[in-house]
Protein backbone atom coordinates (compact mmCIF):
# COMPACT_ATOMS: atom_id res chain seq x y z
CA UNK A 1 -0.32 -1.37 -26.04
CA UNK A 2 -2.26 0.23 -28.46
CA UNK A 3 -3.27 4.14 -28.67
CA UNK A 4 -5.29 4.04 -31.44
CA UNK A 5 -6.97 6.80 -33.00
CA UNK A 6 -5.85 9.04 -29.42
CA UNK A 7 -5.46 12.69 -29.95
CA UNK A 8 -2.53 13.69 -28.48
CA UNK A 9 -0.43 17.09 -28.71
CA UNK A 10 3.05 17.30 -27.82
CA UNK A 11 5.51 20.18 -27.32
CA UNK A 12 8.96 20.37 -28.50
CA UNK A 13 8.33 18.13 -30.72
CA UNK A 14 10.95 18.20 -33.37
CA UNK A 15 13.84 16.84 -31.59
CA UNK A 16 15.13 14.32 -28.66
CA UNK A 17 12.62 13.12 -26.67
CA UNK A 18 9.80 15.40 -27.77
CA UNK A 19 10.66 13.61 -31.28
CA UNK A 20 10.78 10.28 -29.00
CA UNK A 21 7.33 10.60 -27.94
CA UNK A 22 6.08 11.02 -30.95
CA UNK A 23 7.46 8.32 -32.87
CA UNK A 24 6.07 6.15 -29.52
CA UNK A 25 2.46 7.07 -29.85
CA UNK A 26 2.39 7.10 -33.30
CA UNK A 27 3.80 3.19 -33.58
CA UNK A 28 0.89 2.82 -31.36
CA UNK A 29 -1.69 4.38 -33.85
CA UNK A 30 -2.17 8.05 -32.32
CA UNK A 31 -3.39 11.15 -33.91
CA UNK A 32 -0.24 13.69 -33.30
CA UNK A 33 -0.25 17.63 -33.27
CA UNK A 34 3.03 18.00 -33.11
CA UNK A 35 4.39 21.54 -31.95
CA UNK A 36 8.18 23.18 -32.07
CA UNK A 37 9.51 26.93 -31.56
CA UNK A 38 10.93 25.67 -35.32
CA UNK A 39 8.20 24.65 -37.87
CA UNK A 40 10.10 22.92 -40.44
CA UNK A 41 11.94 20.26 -37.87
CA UNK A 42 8.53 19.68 -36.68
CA UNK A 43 7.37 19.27 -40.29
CA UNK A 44 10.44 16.96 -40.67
CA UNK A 45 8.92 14.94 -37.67
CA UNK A 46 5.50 15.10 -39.02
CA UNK A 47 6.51 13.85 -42.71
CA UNK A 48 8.43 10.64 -41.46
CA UNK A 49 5.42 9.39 -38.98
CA UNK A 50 3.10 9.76 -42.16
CA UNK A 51 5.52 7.95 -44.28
CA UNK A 52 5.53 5.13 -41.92
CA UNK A 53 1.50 5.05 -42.44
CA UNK A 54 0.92 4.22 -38.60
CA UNK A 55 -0.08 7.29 -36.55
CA UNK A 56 -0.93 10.54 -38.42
CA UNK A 57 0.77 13.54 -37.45
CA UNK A 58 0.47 17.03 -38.51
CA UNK A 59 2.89 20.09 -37.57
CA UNK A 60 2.77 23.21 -35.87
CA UNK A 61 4.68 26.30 -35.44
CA UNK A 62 4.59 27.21 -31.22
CA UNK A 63 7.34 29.43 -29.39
CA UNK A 64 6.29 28.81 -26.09
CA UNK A 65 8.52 31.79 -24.96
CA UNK A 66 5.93 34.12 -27.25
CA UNK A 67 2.36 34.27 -25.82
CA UNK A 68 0.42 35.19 -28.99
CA UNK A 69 2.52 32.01 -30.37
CA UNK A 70 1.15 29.71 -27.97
CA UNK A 71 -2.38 31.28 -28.62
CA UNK A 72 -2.29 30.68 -32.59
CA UNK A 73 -1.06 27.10 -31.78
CA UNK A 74 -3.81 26.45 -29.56
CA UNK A 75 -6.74 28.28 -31.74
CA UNK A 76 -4.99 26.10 -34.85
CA UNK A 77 -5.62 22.91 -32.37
CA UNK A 78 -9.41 24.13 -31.98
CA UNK A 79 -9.47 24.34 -35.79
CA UNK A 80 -8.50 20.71 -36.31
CA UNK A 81 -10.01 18.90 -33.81
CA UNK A 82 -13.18 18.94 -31.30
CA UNK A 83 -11.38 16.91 -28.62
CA UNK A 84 -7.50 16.43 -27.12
CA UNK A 85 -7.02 13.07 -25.41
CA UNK A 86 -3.75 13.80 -24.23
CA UNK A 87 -1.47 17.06 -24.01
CA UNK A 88 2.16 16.19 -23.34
CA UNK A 89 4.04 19.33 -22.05
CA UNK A 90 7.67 18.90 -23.00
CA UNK A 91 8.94 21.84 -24.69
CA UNK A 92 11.31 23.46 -22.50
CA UNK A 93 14.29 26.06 -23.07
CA UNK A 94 17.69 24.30 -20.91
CA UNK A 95 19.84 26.67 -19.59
CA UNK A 96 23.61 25.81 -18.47
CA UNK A 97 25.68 27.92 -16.02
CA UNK A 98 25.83 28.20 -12.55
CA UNK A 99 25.80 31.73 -11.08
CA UNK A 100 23.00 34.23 -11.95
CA UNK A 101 25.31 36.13 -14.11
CA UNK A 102 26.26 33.55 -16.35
CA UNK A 103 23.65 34.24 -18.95
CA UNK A 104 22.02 37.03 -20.66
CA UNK A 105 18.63 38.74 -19.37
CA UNK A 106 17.21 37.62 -22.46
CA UNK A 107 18.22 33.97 -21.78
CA UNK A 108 16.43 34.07 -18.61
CA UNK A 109 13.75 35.38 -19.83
CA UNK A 110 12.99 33.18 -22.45
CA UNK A 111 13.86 30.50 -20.19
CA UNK A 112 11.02 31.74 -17.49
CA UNK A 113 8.20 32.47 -20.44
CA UNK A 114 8.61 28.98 -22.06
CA UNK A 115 8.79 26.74 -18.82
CA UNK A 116 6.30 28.74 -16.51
CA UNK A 117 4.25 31.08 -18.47
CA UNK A 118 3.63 29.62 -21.85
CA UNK A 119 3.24 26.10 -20.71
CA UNK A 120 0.20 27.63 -18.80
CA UNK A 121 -1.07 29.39 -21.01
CA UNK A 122 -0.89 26.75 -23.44
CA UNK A 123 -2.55 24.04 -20.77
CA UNK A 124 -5.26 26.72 -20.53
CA UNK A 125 -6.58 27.58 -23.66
CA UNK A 126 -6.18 23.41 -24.37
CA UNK A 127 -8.41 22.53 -21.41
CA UNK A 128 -12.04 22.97 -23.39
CA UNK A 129 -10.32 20.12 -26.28
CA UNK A 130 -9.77 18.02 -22.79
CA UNK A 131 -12.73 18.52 -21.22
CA UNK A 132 -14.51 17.10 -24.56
CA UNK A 133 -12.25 14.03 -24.11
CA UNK A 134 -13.87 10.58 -22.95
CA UNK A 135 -10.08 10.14 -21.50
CA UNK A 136 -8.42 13.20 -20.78
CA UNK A 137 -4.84 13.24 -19.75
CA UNK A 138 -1.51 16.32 -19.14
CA UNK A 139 1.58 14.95 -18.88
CA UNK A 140 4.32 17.31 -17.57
CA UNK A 141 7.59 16.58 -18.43
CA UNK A 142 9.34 18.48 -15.87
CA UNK A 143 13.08 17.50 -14.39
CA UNK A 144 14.66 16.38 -11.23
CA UNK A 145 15.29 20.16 -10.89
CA UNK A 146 11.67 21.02 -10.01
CA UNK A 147 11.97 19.15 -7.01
CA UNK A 148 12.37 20.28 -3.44
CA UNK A 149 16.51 20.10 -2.28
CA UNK A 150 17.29 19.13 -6.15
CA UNK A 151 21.08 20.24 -6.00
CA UNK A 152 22.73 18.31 -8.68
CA UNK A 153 21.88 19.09 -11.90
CA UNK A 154 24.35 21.51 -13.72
CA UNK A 155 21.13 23.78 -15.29
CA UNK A 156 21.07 27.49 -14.81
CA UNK A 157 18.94 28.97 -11.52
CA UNK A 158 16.62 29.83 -13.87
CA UNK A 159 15.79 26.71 -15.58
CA UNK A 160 15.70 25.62 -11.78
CA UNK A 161 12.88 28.11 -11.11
CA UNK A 162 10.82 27.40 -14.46
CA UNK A 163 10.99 24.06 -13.42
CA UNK A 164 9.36 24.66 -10.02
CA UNK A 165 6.91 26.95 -11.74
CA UNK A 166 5.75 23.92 -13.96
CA UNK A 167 5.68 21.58 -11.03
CA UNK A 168 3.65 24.14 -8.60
CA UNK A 169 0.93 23.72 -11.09
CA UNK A 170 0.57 20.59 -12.29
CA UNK A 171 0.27 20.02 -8.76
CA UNK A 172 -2.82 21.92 -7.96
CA UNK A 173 -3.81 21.15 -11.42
CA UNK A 174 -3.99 17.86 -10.04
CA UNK A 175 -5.82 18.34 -7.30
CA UNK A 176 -8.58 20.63 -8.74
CA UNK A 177 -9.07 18.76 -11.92
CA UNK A 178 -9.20 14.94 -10.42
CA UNK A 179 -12.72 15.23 -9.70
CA UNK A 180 -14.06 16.28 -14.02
CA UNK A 181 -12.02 12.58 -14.23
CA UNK A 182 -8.87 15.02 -16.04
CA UNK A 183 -5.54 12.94 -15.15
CA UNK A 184 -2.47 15.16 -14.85
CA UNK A 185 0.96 13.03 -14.91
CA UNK A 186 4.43 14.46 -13.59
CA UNK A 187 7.52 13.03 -14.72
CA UNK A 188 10.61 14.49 -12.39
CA UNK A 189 13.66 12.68 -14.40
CA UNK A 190 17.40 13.43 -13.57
CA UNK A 191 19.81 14.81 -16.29
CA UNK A 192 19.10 11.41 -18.63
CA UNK A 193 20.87 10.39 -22.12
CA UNK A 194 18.95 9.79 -25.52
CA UNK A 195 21.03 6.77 -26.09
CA UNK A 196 22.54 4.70 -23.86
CA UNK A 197 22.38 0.90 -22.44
CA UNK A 198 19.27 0.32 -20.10
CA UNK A 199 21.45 -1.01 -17.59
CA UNK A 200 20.88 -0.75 -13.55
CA UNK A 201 24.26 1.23 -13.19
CA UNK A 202 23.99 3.15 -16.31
CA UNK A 203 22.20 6.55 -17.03
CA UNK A 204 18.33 7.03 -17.09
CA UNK A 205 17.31 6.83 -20.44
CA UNK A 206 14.82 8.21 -22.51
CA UNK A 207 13.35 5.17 -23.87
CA UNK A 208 12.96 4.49 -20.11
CA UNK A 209 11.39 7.99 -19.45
CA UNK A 210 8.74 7.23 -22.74
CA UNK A 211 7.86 3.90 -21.40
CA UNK A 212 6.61 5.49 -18.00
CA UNK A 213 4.62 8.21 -19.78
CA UNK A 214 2.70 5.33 -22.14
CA UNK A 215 2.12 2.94 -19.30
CA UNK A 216 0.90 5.90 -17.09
CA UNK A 217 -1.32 6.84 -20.34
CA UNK A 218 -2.84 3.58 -20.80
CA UNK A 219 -4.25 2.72 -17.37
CA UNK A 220 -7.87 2.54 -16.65
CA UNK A 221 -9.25 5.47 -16.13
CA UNK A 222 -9.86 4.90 -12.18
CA UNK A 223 -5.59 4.71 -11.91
CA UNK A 224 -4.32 8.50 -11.44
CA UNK A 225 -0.54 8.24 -11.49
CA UNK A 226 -0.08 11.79 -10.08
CA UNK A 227 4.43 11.66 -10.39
CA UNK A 228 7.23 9.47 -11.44
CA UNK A 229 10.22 10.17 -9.72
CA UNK A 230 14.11 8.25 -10.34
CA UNK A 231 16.85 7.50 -8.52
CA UNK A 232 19.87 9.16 -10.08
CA UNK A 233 22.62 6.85 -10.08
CA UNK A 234 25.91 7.62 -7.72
CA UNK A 235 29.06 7.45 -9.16
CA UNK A 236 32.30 7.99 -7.26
């Protein structure tokens, strides 16, 4: 499959599967705006995709915990470039622990404003880039945990409820942008591995989860892939 020449932007970029998806749609000839809460992993990203002279990729500094951070991100973005093709929303804050009190108010906090508010905000002030797009696509990568009687993930309640936040609107985001020819794509994965054998009884991986979000990317435009969702394997 090749990308070539597609804008894309992609959050939490600078490590994991954020760093994953980038190194994907660059092999395929993309133009990346890649984004982290850290700027110099991002730049670290950034540097090795131009070394290896396929995609081009340029890095940004965004906190999507900090509002006037996603803001300066997404008036950098308008800077650069008159059109996004593709805004992959995977930056996310995980948050372990069980009971409410496990973790700080802080924690929660920045776990809430990253998932929920900034990943709005940010999907809002990008929308004029995609609505200059011949091909417009937002991919939310969101977790098993933002699904309805989702029980078995060990995340925090609050990562739980950011995750629902993200899901409630790409949802309607769906539904009211469908008709401007805007295609938003849901990914609901389980807790997956980075590495790992691709194996029927083995963990979801996320080469696996990548592979869904390019094929989903490179349909014809008249194929809306609204959600992937996974079966989570049962052991014991």
């Amino acid at each position: 499959m090749t990308l070539e020449g597609l804008r894309v932007a992609i959050t939490g970029a600078s490590r994991d599967t954020g760093r994953r998806l980038a190194e994907a749609f660059a092999e395929r000839g993309a133009r990346l705006f890649l984004s982290a809460r850290d700027l110099a992993a991002a730049e670290r990203v950034a540097s090795m995709i131009n070394r290896r002279g396929l995609g081009r990729a340029d890095a940004f500094l965004c906190d999507l915990a900090v509002a006037d951070s996603v803001r300066a991100f997404a008036a950098s973005l308008n800077d650069r470039t008159p059109s996004l093709d593709v805004l992959i929303n995977n930056g996310a804050v995980y948050l372990e622990g069980r009971d409410l009190p496990d973790v700080s108010d802080d924690e929660i906090e920045s776990v809430m404003a990253a998932g929920a508010t900034g990943t709005l905000l940010l999907t809002k002030h990008l929308l004029p880039l995609l609505r200059a797009s011949s091909r417009p696509d937002i991919v939310n990568m969101i977790s098993a945990c933002g699904e309805v009687g989702h029980r078995r993930s060990g995340a925090h309640p609050a990562f739980y409820a950011a995750k629902h936040a993200h899901a409630g609107l790409a949802e309607i985001l769906s539904y009211r942008l469908r008709p401007e020819g805007i295609r938003v794509i849901s990914l609901f994965p389980p807790d997956f591995v980075q590495e790992g054998p691709r194996r029927a009884d083995g963990d979801l991986t996320a080469r696996s989860v990548i592979d869904c979000v390019l094929f989903a990317v490179g349909q014809p435009r008249d194929c809306f892939i609204r959600e992937f969702h996974f079966e989570q394997v049962q052991r014991g």
